[in-house]
C-alpha atoms as a PDB file:
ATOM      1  CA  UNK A   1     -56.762  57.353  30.472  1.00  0.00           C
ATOM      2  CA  UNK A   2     -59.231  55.481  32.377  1.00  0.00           C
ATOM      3  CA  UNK A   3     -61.135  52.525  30.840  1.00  0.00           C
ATOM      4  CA  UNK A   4     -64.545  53.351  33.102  1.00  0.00           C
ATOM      5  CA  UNK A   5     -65.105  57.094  34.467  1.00  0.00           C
ATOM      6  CA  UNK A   6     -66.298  56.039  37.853  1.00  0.00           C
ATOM      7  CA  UNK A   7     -65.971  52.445  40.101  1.00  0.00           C
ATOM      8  CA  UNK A   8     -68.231  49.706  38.877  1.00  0.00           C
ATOM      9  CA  UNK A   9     -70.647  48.082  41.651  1.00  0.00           C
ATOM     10  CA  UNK A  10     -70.532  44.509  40.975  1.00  0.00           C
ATOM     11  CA  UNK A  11     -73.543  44.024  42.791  1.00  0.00           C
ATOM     12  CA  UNK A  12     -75.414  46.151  40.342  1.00  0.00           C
ATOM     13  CA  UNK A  13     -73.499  44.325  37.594  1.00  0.00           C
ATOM     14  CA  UNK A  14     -73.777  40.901  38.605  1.00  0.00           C
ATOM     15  CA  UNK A  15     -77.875  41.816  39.337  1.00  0.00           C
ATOM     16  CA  UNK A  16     -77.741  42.795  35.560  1.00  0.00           C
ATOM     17  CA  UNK A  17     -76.115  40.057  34.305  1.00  0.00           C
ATOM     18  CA  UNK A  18     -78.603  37.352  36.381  1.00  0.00           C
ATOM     19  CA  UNK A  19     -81.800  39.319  35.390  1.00  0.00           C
ATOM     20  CA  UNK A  20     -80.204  38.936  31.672  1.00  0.00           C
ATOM     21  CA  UNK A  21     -79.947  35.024  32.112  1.00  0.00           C
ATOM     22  CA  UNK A  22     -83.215  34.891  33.905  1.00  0.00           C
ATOM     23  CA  UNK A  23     -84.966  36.468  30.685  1.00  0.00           C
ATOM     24  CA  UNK A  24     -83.638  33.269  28.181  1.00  0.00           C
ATOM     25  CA  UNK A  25     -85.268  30.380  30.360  1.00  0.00           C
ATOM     26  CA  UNK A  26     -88.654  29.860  29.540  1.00  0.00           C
ATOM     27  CA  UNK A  27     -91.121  28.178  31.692  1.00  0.00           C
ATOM     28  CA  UNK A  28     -93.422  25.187  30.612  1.00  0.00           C
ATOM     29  CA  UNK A  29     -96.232  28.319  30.580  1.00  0.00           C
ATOM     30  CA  UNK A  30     -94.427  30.323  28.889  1.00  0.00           C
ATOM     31  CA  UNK A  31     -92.480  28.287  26.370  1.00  0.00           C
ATOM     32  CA  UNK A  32     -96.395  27.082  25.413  1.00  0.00           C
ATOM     33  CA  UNK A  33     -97.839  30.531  25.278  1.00  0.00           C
ATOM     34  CA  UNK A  34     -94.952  31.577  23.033  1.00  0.00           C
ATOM     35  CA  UNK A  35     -96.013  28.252  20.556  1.00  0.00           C
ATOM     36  CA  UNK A  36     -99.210  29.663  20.963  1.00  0.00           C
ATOM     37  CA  UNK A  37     -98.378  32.678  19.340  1.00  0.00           C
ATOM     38  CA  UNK A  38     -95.806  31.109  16.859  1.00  0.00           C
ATOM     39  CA  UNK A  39     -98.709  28.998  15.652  1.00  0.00           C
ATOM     40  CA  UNK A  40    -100.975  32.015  15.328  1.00  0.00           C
ATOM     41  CA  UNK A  41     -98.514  33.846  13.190  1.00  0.00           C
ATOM     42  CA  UNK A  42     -97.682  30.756  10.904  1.00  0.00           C
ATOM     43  CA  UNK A  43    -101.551  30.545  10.053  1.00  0.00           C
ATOM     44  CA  UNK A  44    -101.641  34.477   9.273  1.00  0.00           C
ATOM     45  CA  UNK A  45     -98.009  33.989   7.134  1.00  0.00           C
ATOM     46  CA  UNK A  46     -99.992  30.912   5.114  1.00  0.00           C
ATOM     47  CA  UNK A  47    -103.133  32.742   4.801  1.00  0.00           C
ATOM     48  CA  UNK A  48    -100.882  36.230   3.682  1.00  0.00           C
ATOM     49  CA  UNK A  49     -98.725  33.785   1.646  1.00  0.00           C
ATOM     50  CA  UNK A  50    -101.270  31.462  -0.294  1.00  0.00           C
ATOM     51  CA  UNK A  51    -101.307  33.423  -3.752  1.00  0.00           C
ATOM     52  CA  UNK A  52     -97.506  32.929  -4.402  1.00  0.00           C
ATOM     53  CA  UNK A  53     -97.696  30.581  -7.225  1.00  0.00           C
ATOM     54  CA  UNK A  54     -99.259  33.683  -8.915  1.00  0.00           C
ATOM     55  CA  UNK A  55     -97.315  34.478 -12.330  1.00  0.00           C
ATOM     56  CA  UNK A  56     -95.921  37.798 -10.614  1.00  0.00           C
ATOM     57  CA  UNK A  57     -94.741  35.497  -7.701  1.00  0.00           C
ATOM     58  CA  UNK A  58     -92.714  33.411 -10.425  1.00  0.00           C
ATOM     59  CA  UNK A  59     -90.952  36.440 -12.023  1.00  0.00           C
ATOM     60  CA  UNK A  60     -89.623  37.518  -8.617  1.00  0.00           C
ATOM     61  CA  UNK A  61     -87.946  33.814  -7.794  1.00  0.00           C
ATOM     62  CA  UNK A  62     -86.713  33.663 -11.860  1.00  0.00           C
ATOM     63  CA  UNK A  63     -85.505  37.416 -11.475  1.00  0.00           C
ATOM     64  CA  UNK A  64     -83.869  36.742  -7.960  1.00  0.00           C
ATOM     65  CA  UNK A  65     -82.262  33.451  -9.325  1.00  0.00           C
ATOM     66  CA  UNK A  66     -81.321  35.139 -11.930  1.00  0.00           C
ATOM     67  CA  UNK A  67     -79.242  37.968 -10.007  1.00  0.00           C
ATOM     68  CA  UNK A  68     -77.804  35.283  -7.665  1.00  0.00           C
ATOM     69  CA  UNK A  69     -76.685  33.295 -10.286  1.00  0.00           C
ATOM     70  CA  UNK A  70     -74.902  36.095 -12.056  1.00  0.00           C
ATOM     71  CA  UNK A  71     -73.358  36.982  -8.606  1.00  0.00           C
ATOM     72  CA  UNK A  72     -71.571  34.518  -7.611  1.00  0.00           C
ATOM     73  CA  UNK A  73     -70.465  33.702 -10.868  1.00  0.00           C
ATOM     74  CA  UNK A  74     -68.856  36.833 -11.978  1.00  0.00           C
ATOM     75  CA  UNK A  75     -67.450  36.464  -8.188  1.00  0.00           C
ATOM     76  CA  UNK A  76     -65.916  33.489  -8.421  1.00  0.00           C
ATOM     77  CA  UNK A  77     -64.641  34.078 -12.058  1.00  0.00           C
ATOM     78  CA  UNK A  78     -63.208  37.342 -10.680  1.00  0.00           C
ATOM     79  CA  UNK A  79     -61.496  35.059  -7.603  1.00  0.00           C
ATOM     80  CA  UNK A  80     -59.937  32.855  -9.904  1.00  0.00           C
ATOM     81  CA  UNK A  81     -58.807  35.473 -12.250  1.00  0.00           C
ATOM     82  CA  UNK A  82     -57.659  37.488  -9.613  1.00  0.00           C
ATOM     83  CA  UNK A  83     -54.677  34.685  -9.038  1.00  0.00           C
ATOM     84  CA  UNK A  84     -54.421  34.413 -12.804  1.00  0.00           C
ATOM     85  CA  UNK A  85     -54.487  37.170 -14.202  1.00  0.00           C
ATOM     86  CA  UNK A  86     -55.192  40.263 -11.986  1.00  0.00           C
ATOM     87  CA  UNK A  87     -55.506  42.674 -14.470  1.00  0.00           C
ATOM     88  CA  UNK A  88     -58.645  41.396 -16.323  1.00  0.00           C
ATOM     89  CA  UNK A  89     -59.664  40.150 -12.956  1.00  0.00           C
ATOM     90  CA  UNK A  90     -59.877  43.964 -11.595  1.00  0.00           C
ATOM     91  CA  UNK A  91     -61.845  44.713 -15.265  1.00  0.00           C
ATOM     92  CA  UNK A  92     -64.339  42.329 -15.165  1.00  0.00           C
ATOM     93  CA  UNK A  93     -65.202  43.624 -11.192  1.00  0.00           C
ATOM     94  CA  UNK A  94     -65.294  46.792 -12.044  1.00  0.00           C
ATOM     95  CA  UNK A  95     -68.072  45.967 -14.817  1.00  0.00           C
ATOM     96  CA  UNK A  96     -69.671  43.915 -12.251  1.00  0.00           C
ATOM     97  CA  UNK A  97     -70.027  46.978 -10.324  1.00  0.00           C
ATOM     98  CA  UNK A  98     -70.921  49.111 -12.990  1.00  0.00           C
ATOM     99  CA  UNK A  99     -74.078  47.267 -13.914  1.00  0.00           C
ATOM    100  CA  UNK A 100     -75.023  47.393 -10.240  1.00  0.00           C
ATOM    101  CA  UNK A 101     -74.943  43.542  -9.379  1.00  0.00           C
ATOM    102  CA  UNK A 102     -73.412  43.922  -5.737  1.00  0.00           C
ATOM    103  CA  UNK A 103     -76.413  45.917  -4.881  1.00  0.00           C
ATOM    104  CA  UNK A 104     -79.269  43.838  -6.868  1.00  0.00           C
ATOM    105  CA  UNK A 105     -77.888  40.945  -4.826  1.00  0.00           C
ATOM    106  CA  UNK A 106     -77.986  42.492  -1.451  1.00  0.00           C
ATOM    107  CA  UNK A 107     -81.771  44.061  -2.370  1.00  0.00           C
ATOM    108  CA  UNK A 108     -82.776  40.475  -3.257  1.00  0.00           C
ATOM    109  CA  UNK A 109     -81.182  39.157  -0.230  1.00  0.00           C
ATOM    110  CA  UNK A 110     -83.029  41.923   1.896  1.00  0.00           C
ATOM    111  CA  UNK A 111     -86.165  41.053   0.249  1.00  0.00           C
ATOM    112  CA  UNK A 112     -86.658  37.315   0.376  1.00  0.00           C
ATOM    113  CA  UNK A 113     -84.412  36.723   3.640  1.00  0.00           C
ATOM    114  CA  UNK A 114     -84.549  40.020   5.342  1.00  0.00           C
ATOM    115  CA  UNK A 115     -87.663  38.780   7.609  1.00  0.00           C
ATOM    116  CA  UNK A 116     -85.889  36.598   9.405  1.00  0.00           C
ATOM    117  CA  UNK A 117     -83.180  39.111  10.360  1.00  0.00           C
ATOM    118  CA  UNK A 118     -86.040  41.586  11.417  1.00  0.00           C
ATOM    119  CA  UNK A 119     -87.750  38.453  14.016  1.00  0.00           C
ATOM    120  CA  UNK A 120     -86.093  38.261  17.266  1.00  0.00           C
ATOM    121  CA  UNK A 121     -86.452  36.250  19.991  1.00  0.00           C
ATOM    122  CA  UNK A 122     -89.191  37.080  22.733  1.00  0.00           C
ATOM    123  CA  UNK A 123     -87.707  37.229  26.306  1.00  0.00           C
ATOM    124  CA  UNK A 124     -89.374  37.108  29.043  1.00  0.00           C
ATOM    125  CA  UNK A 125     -91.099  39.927  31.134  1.00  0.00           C
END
């Protein structure tokens, strides 16, 4: 069975690949219109962000530390017990599981630290 179903053009693909490189340098103009725009959105974020000493604010970061502390230790317990003894290590996961910590950590994770995933990096036009 064929890898490709018809004959690649290596013009076409080697057009492709220099239009992709062309798109990651920035020019002096452009690398300061794009610091431009990071600056704007850094004043909106501050002005957005300025309440989060607030007492809900708090609860979130105690309730998140919380979760992330209660993570990785019931991880790592269950790592070392897994060489110990495997048995109670495969117990205390499945309780883990039961209460729903995997997921609490990945929501918290999504919610402070899923912005950054969601930002990408502007290329050129």
């Amino acid at each position: 069975m064929p890898l490709f179903k018809k004959a690649i053009d290596v013009d076409n693909l080697i057009n492709k690949v220099a239009s992709g490189a062309d798109k990651l340098h920035f020019s002096n103009q452009e690398r300061s219109e794009f610091n431009l725009k990071v600056a704007d959105g850094l004043a909106e974020h501050a002005k957005d962000t300025l309440g989060e000493s607030t007492e809900r604010s708090r609860a979130r970061r105690v309730i998140s530390y919380v979760v992330i502390v209660n993570f990785f230790a019931l991880f790592w317990l269950v790592v070392w017990l897994y060489f110990t003894n495997p048995e109670l290590a495969n117990k205390i996961k499945e309780f883990g599981e039961a209460w729903g910590l995997p997921t609490a950590f990945l929501i918290v994770l999504g919610f402070f630290f899923g912005s950054y995933l969601l930002r990408g990096t502007p290329l050129k036009k």
